[in-house]
Protein backbone atom coordinates (compact mmCIF):
# COMPACT_ATOMS: atom_id res chain seq x y z
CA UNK A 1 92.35 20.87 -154.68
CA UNK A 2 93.94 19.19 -151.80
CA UNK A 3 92.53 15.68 -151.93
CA UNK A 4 93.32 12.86 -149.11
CA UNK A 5 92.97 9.52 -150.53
CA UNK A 6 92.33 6.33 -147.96
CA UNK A 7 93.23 3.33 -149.90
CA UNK A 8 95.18 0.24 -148.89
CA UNK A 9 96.04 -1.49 -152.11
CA UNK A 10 99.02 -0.11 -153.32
CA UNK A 11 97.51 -0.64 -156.89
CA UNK A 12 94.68 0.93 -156.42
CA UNK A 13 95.75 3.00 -154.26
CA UNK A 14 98.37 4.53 -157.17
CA UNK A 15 95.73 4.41 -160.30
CA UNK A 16 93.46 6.65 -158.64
CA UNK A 17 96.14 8.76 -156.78
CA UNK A 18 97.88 9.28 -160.91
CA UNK A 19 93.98 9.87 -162.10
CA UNK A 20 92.91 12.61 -159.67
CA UNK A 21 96.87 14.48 -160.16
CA UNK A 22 96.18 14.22 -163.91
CA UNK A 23 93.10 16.01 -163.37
CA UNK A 24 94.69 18.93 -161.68
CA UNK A 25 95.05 17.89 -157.70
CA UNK A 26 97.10 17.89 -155.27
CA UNK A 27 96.80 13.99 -153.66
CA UNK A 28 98.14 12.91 -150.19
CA UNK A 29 97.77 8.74 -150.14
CA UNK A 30 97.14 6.67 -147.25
CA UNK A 31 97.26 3.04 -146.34
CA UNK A 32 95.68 2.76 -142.39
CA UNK A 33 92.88 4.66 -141.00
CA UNK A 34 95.12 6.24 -138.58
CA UNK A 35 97.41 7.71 -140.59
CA UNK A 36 94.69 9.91 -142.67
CA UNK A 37 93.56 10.76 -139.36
CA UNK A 38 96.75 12.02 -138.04
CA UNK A 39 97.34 13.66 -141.09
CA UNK A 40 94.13 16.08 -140.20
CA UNK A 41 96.36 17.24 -137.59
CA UNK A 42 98.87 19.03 -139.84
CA UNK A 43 97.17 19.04 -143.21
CA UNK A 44 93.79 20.51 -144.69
CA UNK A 45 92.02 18.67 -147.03
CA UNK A 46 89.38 19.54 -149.75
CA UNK A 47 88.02 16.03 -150.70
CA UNK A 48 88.41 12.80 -148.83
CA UNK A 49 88.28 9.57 -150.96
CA UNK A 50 87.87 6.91 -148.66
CA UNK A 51 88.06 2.72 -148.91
CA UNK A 52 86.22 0.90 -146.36
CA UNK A 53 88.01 -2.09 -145.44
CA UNK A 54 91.50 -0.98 -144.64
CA UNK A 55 94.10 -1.40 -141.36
CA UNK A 56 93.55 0.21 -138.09
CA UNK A 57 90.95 2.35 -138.46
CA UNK A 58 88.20 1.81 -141.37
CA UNK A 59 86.77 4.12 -143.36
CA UNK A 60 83.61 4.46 -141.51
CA UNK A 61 85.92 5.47 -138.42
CA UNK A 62 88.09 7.52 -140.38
CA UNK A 63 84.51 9.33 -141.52
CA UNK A 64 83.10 9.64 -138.00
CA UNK A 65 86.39 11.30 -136.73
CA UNK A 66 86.35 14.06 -140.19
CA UNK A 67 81.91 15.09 -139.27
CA UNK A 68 81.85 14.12 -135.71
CA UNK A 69 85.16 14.57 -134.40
CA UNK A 70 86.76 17.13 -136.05
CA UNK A 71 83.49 18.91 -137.82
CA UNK A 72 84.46 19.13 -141.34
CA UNK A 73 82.51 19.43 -143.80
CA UNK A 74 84.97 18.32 -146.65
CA UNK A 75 83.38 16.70 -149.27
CA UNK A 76 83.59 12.50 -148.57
CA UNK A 77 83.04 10.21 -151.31
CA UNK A 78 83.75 6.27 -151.03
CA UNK A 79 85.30 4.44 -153.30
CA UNK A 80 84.91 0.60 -151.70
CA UNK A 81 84.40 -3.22 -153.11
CA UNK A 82 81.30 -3.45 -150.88
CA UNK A 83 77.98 -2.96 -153.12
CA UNK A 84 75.17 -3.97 -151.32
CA UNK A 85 72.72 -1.45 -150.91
CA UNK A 86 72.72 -1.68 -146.90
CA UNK A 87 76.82 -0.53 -146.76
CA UNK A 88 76.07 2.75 -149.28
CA UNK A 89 73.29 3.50 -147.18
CA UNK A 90 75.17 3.53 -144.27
CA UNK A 91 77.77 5.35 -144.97
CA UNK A 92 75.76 8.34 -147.12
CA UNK A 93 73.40 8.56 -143.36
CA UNK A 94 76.95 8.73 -142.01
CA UNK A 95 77.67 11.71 -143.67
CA UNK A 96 79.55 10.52 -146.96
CA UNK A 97 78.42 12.35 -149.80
CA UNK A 98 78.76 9.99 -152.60
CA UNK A 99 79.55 6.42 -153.00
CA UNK A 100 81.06 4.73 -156.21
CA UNK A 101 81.44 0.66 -156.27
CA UNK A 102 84.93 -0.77 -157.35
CA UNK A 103 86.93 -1.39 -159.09
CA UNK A 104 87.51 1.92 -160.31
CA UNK A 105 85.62 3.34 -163.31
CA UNK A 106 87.87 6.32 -164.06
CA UNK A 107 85.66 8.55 -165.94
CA UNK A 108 82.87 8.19 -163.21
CA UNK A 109 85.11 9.02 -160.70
CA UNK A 110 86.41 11.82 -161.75
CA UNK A 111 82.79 13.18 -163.02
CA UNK A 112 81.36 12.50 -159.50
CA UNK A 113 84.54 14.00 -157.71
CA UNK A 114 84.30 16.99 -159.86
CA UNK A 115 80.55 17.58 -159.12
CA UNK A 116 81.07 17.24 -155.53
CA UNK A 117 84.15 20.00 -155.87
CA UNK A 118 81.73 22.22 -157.93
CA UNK A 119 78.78 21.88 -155.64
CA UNK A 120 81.23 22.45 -152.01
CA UNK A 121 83.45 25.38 -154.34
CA UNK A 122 82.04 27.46 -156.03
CA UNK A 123 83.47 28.66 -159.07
CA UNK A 124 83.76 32.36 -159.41
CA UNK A 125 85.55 34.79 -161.76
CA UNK A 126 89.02 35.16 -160.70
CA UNK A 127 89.06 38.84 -161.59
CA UNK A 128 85.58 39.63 -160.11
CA UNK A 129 85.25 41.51 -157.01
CA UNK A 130 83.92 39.45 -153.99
CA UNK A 131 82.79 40.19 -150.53
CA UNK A 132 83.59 38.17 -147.54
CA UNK A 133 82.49 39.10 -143.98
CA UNK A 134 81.85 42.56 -145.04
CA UNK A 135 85.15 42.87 -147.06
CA UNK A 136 85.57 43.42 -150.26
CA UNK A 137 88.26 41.79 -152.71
CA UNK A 138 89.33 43.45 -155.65
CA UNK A 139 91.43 41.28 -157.28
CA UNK A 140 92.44 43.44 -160.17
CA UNK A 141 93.92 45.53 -157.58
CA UNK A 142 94.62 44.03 -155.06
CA UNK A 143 92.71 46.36 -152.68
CA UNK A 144 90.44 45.59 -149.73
CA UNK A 145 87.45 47.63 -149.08
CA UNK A 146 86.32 47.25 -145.21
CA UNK A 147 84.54 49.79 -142.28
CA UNK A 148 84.99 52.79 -144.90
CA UNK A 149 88.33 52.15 -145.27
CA UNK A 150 90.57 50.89 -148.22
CA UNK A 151 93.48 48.62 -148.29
CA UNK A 152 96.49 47.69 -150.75
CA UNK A 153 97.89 44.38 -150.11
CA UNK A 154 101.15 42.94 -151.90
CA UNK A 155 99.99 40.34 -153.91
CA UNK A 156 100.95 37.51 -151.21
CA UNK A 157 99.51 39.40 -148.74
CA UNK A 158 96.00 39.53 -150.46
CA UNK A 159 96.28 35.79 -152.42
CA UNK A 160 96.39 34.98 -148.21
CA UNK A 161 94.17 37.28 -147.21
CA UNK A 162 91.75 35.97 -149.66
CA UNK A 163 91.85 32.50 -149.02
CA UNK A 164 91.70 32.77 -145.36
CA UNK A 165 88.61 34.58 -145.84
CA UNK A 166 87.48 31.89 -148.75
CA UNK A 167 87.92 29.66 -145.80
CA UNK A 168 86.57 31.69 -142.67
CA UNK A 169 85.57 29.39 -139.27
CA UNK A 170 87.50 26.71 -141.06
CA UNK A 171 90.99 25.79 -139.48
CA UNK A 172 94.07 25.99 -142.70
CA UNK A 173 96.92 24.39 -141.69
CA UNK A 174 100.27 26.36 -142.29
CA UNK A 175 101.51 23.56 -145.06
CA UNK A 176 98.36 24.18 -146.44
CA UNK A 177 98.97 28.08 -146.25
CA UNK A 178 102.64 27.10 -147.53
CA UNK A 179 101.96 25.59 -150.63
CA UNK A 180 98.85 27.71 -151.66
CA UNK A 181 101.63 31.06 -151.57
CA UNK A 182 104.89 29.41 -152.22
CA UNK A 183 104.06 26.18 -153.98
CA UNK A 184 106.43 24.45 -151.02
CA UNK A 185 106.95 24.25 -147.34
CA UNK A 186 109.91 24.20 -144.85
CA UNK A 187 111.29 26.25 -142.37
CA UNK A 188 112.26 29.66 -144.09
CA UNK A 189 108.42 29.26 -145.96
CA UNK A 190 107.11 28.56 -142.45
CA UNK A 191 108.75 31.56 -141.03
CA UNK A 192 108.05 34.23 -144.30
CA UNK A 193 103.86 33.05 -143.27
CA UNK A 194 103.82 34.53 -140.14
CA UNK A 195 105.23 37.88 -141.61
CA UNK A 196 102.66 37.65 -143.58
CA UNK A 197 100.08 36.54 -141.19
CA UNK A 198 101.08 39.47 -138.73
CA UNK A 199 100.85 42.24 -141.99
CA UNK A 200 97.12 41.50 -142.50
CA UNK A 201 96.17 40.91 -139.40
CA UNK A 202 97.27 45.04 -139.32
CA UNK A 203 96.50 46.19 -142.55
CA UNK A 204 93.37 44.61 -142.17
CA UNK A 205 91.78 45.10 -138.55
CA UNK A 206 92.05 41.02 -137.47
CA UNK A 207 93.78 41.48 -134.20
CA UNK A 208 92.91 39.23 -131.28
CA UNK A 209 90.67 42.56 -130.08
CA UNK A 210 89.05 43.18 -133.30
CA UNK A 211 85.28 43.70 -132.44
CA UNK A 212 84.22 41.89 -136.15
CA UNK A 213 86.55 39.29 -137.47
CA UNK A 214 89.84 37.96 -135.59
CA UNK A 215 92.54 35.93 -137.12
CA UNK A 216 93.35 33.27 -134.63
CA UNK A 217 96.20 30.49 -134.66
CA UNK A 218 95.38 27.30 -134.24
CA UNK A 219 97.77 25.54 -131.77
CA UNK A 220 100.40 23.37 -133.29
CA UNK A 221 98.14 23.32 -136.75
CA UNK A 222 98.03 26.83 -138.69
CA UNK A 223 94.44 29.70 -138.28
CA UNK A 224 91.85 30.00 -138.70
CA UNK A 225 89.53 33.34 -139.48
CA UNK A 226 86.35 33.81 -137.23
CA UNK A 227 83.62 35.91 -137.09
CA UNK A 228 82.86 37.67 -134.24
CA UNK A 229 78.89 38.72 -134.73
């Protein structure tokens, strides 16, 4: 999971950025409100982890811009020196979803991060086929089933395919899209997406006209997959 971590002590700020990779995630590390925020432009995140008391923009701020502002519903769990019962109130009416007290307990963290992740992801068998929208995902195959017809996607095509629709009305950026196909990003990566972008949006009826679901970019940021009806 792609986890964006809003922390201003560098000490801290490094324990539980080595704790959650450990565990399996991808971690982008802040120090100033407004530079988590401005990474929303360009980057999708999973999980926020957010401190409360940090330069520019606090964590409260930083949580009113990801429900309010930008209407994601991303998983937000604080991890702040502020205990009284008043502040974790606050911020869980604000829309956090949990709240942990520092310093940093590491097992409870990662227990309570991994229960949010479980609750907002479901897990699934990997193998399994799933329907999305009215399509169905074979992943054994690599076939999608849609309007009586059947489709064979390369295996990037449908590992894009698939989490696009995993994701549907939510906005992906393209390093996002990047790394979850190619493990990197950069120009040529950047470029060999939008191939693959324009293949399913044939292959599997999500033109700009399609009368069910569309595959629309998202200006400067990456697409996102919307449902017409």
């Amino acid at each position: 999971m792609n986890i964006g971590l809003l922390e201003d002590d560098p000490a801290v700020s490094q324990h539980v950025r080595e704790l959650l990779e450990h565990a399996g995630h991808n971690v982008r590390s802040f120090l100033a409100g407004s530079a988590i925020r401005r990474a929303m432009a360009t980057d999708t995140f999973d999980l926020f982890v957010l401190d409360w008391w940090v330069p520019e923009e606090n964590g409260m701020q930083v949580l009113h811009h990801i429900r309010d502002v930008q209407g994601l519903t991303a998983p937000v769990l604080f991890l702040a020196s502020r205990s009284d019962a008043q502040g974790i109130v606050e911020a869980l009416n604000a829309g956090a979803d949990d709240y942990c007290v520092k310093p940093v307990q590491p097992q409870v963290l990662l227990a309570r991060i991994s229960a949010l992740l479980r609750r907002t992801y479901r897990e699934q068998d990997v193998n399994a086929p799933i329907t999305y929208l009215g399509y169905r995902f074979n992943p054994a195959e690599h076939r999608v089933d849609f309007d009586n017809q059947t489709q064979t996607l390369t295996h990037k095509e449908f590992k894009l395919a698939l989490y696009l629709f995993e994701n549907a009305e939510r906005a992906v950026s393209r390093k996002r899209l990047t790394l979850e196909l190619w493990g990197g990003e950069g120009d040529a990566l950047s470029r060999a997406l939008d191939v693959h972008v324009s293949a399913i949006r044939k292959k599997l009826a999500l033109s700009a006209t399609s009368p069910n679901v569309r595959l629309q970019p998202v200006y400067g940021f990456g697409y996102r997959l919307v449902s017409i009806a």
